[in-house]
N, C-alpha and C. Protein backbone atom coordinates (compact mmCIF):
# COMPACT_ATOMS: atom_id res chain seq x y z
N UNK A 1 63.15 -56.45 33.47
CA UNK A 1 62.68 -55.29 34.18
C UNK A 1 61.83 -54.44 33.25
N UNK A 2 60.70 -54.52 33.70
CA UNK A 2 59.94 -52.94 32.83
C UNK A 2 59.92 -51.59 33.51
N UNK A 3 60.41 -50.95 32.17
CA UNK A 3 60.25 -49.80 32.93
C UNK A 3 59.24 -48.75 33.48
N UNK A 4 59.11 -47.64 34.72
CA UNK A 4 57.67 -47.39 34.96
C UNK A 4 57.02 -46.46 33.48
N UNK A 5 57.92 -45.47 33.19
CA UNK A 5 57.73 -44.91 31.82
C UNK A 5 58.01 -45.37 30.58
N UNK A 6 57.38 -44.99 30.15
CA UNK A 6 58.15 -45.53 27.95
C UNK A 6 59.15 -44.01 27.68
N UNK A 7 59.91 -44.17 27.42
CA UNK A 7 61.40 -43.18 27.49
C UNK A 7 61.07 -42.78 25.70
N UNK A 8 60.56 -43.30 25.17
CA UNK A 8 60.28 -42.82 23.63
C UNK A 8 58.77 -42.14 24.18
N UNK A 9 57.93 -41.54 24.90
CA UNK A 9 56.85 -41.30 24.89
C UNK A 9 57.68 -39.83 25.55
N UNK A 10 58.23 -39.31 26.37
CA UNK A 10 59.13 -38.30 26.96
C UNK A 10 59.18 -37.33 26.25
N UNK A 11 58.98 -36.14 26.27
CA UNK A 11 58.68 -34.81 25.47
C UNK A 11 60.20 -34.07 26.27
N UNK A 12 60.99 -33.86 25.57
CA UNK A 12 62.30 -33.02 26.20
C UNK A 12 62.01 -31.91 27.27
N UNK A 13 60.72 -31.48 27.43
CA UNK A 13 59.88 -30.34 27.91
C UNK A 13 60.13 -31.34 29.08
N UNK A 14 59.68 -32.34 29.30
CA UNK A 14 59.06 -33.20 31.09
C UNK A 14 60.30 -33.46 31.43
N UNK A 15 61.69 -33.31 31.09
CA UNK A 15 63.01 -33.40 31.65
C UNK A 15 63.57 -32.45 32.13
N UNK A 16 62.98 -31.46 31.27
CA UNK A 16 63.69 -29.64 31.56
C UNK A 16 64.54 -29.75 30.88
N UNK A 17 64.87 -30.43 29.44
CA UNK A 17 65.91 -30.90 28.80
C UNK A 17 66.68 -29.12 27.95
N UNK A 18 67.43 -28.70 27.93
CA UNK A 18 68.11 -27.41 27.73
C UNK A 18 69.51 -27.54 26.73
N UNK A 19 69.80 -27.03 25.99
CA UNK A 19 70.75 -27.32 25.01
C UNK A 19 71.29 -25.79 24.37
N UNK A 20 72.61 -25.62 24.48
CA UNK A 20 73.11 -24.23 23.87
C UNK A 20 74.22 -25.21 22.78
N UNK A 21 74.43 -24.41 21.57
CA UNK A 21 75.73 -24.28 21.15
C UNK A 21 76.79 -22.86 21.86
N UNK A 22 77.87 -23.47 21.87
CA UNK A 22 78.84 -22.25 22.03
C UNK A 22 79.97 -22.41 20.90
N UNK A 23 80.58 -21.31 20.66
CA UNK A 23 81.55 -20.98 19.13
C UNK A 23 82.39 -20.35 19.74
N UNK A 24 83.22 -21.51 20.81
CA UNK A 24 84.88 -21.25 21.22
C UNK A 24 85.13 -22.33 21.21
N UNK A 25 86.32 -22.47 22.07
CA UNK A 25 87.35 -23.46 22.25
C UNK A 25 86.67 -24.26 23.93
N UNK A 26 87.30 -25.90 23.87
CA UNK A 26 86.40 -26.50 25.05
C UNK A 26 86.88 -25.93 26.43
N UNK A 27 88.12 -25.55 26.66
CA UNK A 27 88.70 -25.06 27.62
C UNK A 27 87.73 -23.56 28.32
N UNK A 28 87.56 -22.78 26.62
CA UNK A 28 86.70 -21.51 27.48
C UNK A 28 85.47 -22.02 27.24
N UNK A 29 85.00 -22.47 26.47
CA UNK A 29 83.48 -23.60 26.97
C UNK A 29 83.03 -23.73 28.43
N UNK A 30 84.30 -24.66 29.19
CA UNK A 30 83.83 -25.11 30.33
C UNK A 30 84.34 -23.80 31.36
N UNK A 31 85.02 -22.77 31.49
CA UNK A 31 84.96 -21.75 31.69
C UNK A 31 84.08 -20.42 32.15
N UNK A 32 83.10 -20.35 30.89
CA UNK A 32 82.44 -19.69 30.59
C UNK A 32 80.94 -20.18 31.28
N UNK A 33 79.90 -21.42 30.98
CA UNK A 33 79.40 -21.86 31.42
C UNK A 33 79.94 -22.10 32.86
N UNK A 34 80.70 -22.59 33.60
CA UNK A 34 80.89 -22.37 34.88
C UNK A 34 80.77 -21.09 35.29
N UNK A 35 81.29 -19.95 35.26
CA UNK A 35 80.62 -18.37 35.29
C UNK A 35 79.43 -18.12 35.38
N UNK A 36 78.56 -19.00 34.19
CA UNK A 36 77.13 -18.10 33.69
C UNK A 36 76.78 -18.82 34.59
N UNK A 37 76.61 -20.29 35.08
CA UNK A 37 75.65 -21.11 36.41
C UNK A 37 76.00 -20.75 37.89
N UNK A 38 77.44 -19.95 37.72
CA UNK A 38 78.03 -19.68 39.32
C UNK A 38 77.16 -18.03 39.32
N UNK A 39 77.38 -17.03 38.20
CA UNK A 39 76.56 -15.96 38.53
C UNK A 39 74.66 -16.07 38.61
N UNK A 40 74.40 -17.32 37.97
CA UNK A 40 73.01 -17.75 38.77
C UNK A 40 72.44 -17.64 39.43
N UNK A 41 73.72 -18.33 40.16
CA UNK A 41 73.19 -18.69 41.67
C UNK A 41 73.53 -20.06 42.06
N UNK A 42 74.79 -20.75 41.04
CA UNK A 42 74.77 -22.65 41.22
C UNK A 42 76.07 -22.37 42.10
N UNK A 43 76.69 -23.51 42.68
CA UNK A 43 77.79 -23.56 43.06
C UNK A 43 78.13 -24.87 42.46
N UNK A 44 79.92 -25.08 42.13
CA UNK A 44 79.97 -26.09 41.40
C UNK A 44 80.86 -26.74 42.08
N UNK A 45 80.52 -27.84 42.60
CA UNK A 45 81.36 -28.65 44.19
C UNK A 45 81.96 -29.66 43.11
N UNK A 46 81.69 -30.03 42.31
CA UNK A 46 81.60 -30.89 41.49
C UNK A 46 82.38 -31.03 39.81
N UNK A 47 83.47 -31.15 39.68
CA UNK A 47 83.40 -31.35 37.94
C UNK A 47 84.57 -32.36 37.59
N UNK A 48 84.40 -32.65 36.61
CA UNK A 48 85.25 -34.18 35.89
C UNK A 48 85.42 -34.32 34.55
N UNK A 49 86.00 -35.27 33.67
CA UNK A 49 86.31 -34.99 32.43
C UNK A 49 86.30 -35.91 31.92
N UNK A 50 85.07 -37.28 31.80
CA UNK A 50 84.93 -38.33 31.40
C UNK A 50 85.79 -38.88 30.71
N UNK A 51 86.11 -38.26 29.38
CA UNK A 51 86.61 -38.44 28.25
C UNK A 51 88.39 -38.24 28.64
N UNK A 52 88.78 -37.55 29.55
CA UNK A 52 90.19 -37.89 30.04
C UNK A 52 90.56 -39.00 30.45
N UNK A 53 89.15 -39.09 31.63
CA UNK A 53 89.40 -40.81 32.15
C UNK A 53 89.33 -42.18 31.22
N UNK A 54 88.39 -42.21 30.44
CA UNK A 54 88.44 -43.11 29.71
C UNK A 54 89.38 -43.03 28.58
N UNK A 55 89.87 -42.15 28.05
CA UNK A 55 90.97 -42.31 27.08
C UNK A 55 92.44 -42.64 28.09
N UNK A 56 92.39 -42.45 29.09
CA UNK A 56 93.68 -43.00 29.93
C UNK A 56 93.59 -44.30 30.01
N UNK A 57 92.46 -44.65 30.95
CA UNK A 57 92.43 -46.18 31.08
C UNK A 57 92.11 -47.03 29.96
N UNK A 58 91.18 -46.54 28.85
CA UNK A 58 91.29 -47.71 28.00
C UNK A 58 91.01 -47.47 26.91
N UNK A 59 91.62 -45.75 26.44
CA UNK A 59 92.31 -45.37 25.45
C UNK A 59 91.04 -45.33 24.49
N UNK A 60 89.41 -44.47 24.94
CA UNK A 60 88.59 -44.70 24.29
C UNK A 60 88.69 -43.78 23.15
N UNK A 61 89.81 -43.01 23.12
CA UNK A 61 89.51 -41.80 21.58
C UNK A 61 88.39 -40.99 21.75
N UNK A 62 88.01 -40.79 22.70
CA UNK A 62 86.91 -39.78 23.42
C UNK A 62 87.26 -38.53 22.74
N UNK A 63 86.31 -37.31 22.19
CA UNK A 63 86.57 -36.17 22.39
C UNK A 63 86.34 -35.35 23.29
N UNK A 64 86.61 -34.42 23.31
CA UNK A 64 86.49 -33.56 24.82
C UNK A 64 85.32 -34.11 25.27
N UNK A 65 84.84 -34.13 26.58
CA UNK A 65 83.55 -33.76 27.60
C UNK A 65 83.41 -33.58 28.60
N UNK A 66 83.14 -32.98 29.63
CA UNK A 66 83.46 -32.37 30.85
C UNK A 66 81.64 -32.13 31.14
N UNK A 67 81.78 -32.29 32.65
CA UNK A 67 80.55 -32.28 33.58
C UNK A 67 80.87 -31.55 34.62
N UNK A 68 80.13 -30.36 34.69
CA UNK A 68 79.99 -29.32 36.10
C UNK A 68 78.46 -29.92 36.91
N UNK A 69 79.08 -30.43 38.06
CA UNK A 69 77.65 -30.95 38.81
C UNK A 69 77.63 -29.26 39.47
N UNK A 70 76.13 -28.66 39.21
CA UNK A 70 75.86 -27.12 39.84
C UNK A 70 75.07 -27.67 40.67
N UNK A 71 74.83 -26.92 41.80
CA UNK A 71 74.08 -27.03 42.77
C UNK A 71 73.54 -25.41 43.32
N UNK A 72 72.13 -25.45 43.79
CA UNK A 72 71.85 -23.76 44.07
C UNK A 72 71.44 -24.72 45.43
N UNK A 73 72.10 -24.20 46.35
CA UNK A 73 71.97 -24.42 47.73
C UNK A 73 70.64 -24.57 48.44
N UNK A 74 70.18 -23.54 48.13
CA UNK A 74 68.83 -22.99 49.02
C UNK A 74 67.97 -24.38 48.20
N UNK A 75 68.03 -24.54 47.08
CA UNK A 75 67.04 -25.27 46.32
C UNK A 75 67.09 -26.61 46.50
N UNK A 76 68.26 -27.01 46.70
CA UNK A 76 68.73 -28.54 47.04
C UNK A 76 68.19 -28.79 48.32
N UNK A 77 68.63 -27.70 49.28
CA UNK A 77 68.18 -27.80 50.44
C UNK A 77 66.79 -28.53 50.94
N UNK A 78 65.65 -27.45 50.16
CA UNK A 78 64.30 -27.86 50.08
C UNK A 78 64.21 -28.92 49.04
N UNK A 79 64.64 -29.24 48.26
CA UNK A 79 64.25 -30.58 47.31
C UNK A 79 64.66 -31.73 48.06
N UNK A 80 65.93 -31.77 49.35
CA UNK A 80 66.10 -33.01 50.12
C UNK A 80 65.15 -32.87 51.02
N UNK A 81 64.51 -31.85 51.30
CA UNK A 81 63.20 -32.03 52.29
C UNK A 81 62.27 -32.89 52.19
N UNK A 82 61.89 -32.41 50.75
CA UNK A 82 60.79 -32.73 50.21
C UNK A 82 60.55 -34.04 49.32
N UNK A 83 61.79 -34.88 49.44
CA UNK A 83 61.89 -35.65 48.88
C UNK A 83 62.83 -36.90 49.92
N UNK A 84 62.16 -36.42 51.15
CA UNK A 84 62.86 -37.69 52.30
C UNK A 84 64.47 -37.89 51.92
N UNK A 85 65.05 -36.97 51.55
CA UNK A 85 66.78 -36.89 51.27
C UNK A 85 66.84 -37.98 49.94
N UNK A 86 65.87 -38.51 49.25
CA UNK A 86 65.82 -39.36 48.34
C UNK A 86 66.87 -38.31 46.62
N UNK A 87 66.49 -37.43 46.66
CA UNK A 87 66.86 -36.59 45.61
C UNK A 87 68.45 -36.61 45.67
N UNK A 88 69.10 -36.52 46.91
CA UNK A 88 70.72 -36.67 46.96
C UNK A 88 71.61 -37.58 46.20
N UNK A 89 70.70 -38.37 46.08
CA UNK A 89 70.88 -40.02 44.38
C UNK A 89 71.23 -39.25 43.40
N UNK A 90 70.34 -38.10 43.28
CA UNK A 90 70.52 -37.80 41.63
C UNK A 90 71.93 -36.24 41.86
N UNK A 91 71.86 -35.79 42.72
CA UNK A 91 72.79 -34.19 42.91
C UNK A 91 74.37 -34.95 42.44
N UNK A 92 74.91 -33.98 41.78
CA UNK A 92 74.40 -32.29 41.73
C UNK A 92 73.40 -32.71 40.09
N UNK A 93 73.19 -31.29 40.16
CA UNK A 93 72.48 -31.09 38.92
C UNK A 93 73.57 -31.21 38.16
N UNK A 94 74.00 -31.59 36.91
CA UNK A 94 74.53 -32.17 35.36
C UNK A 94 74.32 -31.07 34.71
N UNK A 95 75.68 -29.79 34.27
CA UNK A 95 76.07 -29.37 33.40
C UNK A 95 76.70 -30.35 31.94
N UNK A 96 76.63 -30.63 30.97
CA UNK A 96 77.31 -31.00 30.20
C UNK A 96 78.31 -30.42 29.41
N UNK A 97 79.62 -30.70 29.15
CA UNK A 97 79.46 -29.69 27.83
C UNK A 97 80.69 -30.72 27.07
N UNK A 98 80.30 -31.12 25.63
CA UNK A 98 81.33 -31.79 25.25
C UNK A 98 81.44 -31.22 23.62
N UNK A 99 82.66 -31.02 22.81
CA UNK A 99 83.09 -30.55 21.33
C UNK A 99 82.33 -31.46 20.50
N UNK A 100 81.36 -30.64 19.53
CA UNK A 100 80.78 -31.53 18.48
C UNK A 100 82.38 -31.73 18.00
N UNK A 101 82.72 -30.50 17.40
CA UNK A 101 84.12 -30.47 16.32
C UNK A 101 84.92 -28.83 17.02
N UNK A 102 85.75 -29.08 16.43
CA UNK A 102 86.63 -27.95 16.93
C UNK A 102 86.32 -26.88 16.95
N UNK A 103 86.22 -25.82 18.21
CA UNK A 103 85.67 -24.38 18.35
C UNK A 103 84.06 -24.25 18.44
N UNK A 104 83.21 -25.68 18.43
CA UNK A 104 81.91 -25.98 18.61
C UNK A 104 81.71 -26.68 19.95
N UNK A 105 81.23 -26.53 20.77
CA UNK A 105 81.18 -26.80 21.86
C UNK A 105 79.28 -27.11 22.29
N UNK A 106 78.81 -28.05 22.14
CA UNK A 106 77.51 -28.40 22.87
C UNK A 106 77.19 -27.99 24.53
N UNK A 107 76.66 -27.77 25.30
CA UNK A 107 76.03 -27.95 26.80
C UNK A 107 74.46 -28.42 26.81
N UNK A 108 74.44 -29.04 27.67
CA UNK A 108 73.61 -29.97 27.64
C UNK A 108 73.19 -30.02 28.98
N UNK A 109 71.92 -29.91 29.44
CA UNK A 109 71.12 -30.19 30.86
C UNK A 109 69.93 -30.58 30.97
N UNK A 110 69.77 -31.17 31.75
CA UNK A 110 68.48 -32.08 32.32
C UNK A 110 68.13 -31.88 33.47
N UNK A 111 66.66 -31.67 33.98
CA UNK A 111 66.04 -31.02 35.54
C UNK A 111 66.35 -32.63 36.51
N UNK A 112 67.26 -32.47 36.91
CA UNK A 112 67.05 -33.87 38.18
C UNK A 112 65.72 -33.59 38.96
N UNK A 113 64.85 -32.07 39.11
CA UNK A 113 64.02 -32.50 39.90
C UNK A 113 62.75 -32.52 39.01
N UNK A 114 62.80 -32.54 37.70
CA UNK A 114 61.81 -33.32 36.83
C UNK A 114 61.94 -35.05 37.22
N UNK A 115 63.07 -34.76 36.44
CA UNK A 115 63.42 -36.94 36.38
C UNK A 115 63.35 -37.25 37.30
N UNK A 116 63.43 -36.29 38.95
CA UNK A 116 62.58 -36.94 40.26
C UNK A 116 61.42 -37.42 40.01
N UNK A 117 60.73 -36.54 39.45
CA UNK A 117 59.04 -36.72 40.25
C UNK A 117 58.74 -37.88 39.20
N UNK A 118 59.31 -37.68 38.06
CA UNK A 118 58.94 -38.84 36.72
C UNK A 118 59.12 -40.35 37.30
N UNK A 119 59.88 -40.38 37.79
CA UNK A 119 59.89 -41.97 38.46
C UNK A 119 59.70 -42.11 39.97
N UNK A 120 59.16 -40.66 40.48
CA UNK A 120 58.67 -41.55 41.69
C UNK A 120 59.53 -41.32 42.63
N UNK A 121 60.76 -40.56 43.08
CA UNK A 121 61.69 -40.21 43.69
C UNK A 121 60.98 -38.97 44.50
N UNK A 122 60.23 -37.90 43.99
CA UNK A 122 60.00 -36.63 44.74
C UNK A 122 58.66 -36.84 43.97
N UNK A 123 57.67 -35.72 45.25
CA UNK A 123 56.32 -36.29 45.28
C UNK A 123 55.40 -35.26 44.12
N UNK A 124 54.54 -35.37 43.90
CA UNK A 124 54.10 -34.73 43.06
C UNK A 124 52.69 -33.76 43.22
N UNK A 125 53.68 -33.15 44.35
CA UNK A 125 52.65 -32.17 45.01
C UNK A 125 52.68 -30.55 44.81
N UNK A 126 52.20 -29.62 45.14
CA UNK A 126 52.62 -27.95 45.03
C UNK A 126 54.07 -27.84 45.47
N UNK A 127 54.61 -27.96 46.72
CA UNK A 127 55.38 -28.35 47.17
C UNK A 127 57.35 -28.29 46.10
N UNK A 128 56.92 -30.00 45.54
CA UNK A 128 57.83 -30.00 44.47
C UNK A 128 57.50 -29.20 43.35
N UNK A 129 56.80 -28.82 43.05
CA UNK A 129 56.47 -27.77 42.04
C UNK A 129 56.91 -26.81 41.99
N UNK A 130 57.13 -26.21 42.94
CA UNK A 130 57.22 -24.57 43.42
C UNK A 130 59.11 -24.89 43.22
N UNK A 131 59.52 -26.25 43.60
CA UNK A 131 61.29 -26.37 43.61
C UNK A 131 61.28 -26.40 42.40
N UNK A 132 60.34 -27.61 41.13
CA UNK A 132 60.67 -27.66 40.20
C UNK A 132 60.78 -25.88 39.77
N UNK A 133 59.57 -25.49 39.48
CA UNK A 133 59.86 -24.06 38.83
C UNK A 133 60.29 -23.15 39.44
N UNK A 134 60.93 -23.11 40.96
CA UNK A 134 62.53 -22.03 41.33
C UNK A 134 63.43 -22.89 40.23
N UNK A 135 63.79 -23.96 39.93
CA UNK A 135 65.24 -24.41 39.72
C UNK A 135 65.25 -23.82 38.38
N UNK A 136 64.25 -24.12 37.26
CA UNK A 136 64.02 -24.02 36.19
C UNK A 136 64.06 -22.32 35.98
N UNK A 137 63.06 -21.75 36.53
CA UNK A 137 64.15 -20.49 36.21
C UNK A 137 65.89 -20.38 36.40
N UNK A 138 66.11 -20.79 37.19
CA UNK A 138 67.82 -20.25 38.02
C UNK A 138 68.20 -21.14 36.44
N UNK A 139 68.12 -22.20 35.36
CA UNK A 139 68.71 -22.65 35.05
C UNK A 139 68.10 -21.71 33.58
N UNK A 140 67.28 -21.69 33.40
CA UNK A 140 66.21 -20.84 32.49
C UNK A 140 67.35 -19.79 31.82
N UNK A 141 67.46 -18.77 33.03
CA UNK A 141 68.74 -17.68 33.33
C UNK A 141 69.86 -17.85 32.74
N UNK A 142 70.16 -19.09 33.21
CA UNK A 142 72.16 -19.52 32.81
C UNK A 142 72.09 -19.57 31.36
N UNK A 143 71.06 -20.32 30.91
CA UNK A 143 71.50 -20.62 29.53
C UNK A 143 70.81 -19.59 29.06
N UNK A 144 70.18 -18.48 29.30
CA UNK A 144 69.74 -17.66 28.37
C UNK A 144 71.27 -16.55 28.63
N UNK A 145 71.94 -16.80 29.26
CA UNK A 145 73.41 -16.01 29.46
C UNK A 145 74.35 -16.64 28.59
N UNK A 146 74.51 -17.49 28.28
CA UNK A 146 75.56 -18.76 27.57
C UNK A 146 75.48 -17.62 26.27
């Protein structure tokens, strides 16, 4: 399979790629960031704890990591419009947040409605534009709150 992009040619900028440290504990990590994306404007229908599951079933020695899928309603709304309900593949949007080391806590996000239009999922018109840059502020916001 080739792929349509070269993934080493990708500028963190064309993902909406976003990165905070935080200097607590992972518990108020995932806490706290849930707060700053829910006073946004995200709602979080969504969250899980990779690293629980896989150290249960097959005992991977995972350190913490936890995923808040956020979603801003109004925005999803119009991005399944505008994207023939094709975008619902990628929802919710991907909070990350997993412990480099103790009381260090990473978060980590990526624009699903970038990595839409990048492969061809949502169209690449004014349209998605106007969703890409509503979302990107609302997310812009959160982490300038973190």
């Amino acid at each position: 399979m080739t792929l349509p992009i070269d993934p080493s040619q990708i500028d963190p900028e064309d993902i909406g790629e976003q990165q905070a440290t935080l200097e607590m504990s992972h518990e108020d990590a995932i806490e706290h960031v849930r707060d700053v994306f829910t006073d946004a404007g995200f709602g979080v229908p969504v969250e899980f704890s990779p690293s629980e599951m896989l150290n249960e079933k097959i005992d991977a020695d995972r350190d913490p990591y936890y995923v808040l899928g956020a979603c801003n309603p109004e925005v999803a709304d119009r991005a399944l419009d505008a994207t023939d309900n094709k975008l619902g593949g990628l929802m919710a949007c991907n909070v990350v947040i997993w412990e480099e080391e103790p009381g260090q806590q990473r978060v980590y996000h990526v624009s699903i409605m970038r990595i839409a239009r990048l492969v061809g999922m949502a169209p690449d018109n004014e349209e998605m534009a106007d969703i890409v840059a509503d979302t990107g502020e609302i997310v812009d916001e959160a982490f300038q709150n973190l």
